[in-house]
C-alpha atoms as a PDB file:
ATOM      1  CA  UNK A   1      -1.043 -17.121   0.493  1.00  0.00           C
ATOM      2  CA  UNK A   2       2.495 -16.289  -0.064  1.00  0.00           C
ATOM      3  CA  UNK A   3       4.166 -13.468  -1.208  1.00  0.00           C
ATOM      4  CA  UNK A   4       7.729 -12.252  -3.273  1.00  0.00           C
ATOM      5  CA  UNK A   5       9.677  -8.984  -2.797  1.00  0.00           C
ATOM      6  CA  UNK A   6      10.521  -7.004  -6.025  1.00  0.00           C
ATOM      7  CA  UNK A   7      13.382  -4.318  -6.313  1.00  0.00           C
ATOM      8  CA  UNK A   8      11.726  -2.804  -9.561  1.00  0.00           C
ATOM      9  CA  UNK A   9       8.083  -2.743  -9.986  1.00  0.00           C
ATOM     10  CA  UNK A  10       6.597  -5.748 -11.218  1.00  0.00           C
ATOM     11  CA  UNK A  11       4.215  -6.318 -14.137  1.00  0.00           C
ATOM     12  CA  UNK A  12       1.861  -8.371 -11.747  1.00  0.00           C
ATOM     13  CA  UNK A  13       1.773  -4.954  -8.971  1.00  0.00           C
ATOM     14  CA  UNK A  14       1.351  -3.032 -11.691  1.00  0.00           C
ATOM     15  CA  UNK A  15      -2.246  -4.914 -13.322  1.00  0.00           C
ATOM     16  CA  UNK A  16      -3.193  -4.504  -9.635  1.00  0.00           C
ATOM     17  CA  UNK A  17      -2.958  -1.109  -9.034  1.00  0.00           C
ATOM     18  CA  UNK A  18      -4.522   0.115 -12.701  1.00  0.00           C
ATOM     19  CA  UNK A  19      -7.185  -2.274 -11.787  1.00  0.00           C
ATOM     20  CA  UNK A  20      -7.771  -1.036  -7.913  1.00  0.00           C
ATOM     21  CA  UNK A  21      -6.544   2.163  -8.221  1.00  0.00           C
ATOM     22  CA  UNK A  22      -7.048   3.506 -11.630  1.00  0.00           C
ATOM     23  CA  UNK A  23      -9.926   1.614 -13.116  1.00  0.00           C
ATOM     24  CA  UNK A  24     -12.237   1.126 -10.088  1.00  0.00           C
ATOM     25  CA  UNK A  25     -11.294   4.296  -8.278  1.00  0.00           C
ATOM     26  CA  UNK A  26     -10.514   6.986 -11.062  1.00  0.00           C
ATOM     27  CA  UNK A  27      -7.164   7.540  -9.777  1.00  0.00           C
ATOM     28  CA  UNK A  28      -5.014   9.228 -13.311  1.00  0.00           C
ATOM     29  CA  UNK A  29      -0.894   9.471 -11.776  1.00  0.00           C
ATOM     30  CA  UNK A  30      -1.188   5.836 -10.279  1.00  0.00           C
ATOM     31  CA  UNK A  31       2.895   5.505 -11.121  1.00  0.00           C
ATOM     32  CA  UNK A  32       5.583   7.807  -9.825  1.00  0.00           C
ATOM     33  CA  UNK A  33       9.366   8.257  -9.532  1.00  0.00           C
ATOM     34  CA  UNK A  34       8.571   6.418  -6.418  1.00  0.00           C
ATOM     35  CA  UNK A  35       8.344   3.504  -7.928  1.00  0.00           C
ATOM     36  CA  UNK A  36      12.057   2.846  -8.885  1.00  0.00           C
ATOM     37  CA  UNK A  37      12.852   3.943  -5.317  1.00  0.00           C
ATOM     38  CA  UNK A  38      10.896   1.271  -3.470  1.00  0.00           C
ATOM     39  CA  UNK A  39      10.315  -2.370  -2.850  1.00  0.00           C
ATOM     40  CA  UNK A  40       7.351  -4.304  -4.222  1.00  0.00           C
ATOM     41  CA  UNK A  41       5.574  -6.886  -2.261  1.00  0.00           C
ATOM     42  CA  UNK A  42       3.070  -8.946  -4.428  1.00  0.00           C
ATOM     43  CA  UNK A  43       0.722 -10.717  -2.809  1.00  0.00           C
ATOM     44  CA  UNK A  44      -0.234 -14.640  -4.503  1.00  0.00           C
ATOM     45  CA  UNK A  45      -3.045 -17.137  -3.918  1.00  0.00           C
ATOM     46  CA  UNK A  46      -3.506 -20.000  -5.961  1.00  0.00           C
ATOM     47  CA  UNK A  47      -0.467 -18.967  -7.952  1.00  0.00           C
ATOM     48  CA  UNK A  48      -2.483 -15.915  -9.097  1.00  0.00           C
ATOM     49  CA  UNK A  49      -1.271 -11.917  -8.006  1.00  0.00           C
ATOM     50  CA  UNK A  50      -3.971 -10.884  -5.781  1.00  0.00           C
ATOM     51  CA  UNK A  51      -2.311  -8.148  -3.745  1.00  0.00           C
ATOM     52  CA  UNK A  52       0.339  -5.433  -3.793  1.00  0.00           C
ATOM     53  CA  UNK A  53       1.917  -2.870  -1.786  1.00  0.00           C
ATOM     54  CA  UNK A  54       5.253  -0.547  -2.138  1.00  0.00           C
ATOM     55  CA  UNK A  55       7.696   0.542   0.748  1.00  0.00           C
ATOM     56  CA  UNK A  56      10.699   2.750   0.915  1.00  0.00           C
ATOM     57  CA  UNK A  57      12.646   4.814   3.411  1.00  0.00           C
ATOM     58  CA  UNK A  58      11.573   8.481   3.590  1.00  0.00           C
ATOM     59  CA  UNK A  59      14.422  10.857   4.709  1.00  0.00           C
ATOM     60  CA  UNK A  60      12.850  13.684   5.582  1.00  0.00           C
ATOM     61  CA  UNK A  61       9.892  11.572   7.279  1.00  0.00           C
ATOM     62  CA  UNK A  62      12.577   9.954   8.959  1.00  0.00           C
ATOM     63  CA  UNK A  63      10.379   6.948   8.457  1.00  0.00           C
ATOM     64  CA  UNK A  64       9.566   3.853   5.910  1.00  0.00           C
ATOM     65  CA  UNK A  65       6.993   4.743   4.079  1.00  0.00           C
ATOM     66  CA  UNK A  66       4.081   1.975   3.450  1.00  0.00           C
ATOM     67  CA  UNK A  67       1.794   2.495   0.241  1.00  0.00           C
ATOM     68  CA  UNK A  68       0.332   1.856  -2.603  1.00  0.00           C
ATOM     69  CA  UNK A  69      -1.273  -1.131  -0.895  1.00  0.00           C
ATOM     70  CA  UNK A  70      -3.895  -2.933  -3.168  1.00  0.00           C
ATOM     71  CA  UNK A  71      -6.390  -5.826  -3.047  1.00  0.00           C
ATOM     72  CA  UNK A  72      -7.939  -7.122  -6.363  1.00  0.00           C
ATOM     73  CA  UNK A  73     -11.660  -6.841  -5.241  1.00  0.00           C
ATOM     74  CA  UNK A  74     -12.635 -10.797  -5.538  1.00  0.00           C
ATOM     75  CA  UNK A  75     -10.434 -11.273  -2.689  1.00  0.00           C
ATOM     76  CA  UNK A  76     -11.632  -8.540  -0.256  1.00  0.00           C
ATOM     77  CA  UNK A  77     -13.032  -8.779   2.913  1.00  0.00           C
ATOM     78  CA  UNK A  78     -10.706 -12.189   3.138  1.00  0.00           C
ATOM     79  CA  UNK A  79      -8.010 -10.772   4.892  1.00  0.00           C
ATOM     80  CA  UNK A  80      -5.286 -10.310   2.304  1.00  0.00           C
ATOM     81  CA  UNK A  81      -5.219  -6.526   3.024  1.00  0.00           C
ATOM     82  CA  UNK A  82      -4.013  -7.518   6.797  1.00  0.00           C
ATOM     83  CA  UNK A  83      -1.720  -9.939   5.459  1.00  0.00           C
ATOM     84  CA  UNK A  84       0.208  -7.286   3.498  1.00  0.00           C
ATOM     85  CA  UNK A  85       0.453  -4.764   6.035  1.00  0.00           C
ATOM     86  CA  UNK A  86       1.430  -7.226   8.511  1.00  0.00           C
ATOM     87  CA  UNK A  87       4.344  -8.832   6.326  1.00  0.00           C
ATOM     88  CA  UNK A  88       5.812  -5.507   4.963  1.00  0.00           C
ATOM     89  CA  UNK A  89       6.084  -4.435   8.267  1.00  0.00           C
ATOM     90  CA  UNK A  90       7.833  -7.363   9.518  1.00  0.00           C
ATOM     91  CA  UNK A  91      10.099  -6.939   6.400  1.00  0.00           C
ATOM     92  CA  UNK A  92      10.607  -3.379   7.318  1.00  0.00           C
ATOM     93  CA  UNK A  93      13.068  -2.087  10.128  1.00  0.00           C
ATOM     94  CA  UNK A  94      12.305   1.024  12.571  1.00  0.00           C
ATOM     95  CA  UNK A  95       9.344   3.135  12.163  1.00  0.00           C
ATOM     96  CA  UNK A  96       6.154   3.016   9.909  1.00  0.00           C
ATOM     97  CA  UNK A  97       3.834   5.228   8.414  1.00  0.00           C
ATOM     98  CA  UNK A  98       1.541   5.660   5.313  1.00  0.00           C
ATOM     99  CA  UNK A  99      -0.468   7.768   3.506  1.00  0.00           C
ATOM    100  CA  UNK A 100      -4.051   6.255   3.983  1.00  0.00           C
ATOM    101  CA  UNK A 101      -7.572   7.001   1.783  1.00  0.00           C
ATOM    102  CA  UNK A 102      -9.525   8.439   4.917  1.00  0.00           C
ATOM    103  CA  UNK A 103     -12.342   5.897   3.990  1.00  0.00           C
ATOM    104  CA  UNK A 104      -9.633   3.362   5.134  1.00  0.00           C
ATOM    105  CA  UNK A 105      -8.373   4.639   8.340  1.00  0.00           C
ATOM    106  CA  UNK A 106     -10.715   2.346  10.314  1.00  0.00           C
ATOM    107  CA  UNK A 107      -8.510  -0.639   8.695  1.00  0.00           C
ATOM    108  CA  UNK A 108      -4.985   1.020   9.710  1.00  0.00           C
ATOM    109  CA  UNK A 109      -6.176   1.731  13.064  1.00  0.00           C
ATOM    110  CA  UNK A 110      -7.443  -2.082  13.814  1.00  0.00           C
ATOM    111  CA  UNK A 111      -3.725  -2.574  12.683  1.00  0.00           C
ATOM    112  CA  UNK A 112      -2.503  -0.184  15.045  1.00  0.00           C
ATOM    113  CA  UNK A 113      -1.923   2.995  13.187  1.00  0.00           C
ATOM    114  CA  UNK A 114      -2.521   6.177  14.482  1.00  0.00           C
ATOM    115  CA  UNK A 115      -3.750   9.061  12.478  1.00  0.00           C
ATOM    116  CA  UNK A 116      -1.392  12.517  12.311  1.00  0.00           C
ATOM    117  CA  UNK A 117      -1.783  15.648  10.581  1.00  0.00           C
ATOM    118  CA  UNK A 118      -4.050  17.648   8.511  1.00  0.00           C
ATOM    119  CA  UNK A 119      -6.196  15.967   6.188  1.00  0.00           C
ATOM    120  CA  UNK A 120      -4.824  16.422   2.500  1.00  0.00           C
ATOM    121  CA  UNK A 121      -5.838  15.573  -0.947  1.00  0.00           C
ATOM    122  CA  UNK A 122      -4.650  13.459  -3.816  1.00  0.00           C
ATOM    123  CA  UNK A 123      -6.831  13.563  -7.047  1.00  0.00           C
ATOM    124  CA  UNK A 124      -9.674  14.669  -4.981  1.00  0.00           C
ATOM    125  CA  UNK A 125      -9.864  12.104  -2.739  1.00  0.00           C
ATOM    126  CA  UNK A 126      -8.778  12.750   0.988  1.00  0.00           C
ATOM    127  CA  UNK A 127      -5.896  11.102   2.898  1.00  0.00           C
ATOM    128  CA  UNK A 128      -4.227  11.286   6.447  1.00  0.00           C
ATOM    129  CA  UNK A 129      -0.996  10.497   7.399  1.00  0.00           C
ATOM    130  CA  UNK A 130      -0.681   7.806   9.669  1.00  0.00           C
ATOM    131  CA  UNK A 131       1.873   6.161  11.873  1.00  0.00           C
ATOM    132  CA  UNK A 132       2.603   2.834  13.819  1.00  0.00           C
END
């Protein structure tokens, strides 16, 4: 695997996260302002996109904010999800947090993230806050 950094959203991050995020989950306001705001990491094996995530600093969070993170589903469970979070937050300097699906908190925490907060909701789907 190896990866490139972005400074406007890429076409290849963008397939991924209509495919994850939109098409298999249902999500409708997948793109934001955000966007233009943050860095892209894409994710490639075998010369192929396989994985994305976007990161900015959040002022009044006082933190870098990790999202958007997205693994095409034939390469699952094969450790590319780790490999993004990992690298971004090598790449990143001073603190961490994200916005996680609760179904994936179990993921964040084996990478050392700590839940915070209320539970909240985005399209109907619940999220925590959650900080390394």
């Amino acid at each position: 695997m190896n990866y490139k950094i972005y400074d406007q959203l890429p076409q290849e991050a963008k397939e991924i996260r209509i495919k994850v995020f939109m098409e298999e989950q249902g999500f409708k306001d997948e793109f934001d302002d955000l966007d233009d705001l943050c860095q892209h990491l894409v994710v490639f094996g075998n010369n192929q996109p396989i994985g994305t995530c976007r990161f900015y600093y959040d002022e009044s969070l006082k933190s870098n904010v990790l999202g958007r993170i997205a693994v095409i589903k034939e390469y699952r469970g094969k450790k590319v999800g780790q490999y993004i979070v990992k690298t971004a937050c090598s790449l990143i300097q001073g603190n961490v947090c994200l916005h996680a699906q609760l179904q994936a908190k179990p993921f964040y925490e084996k990478l050392g993230f700590v839940a915070y907060g209320d539970i909240d909701y985005d399209e109907d789907c619940p999220h925590t806050w959650m900080k390394k």
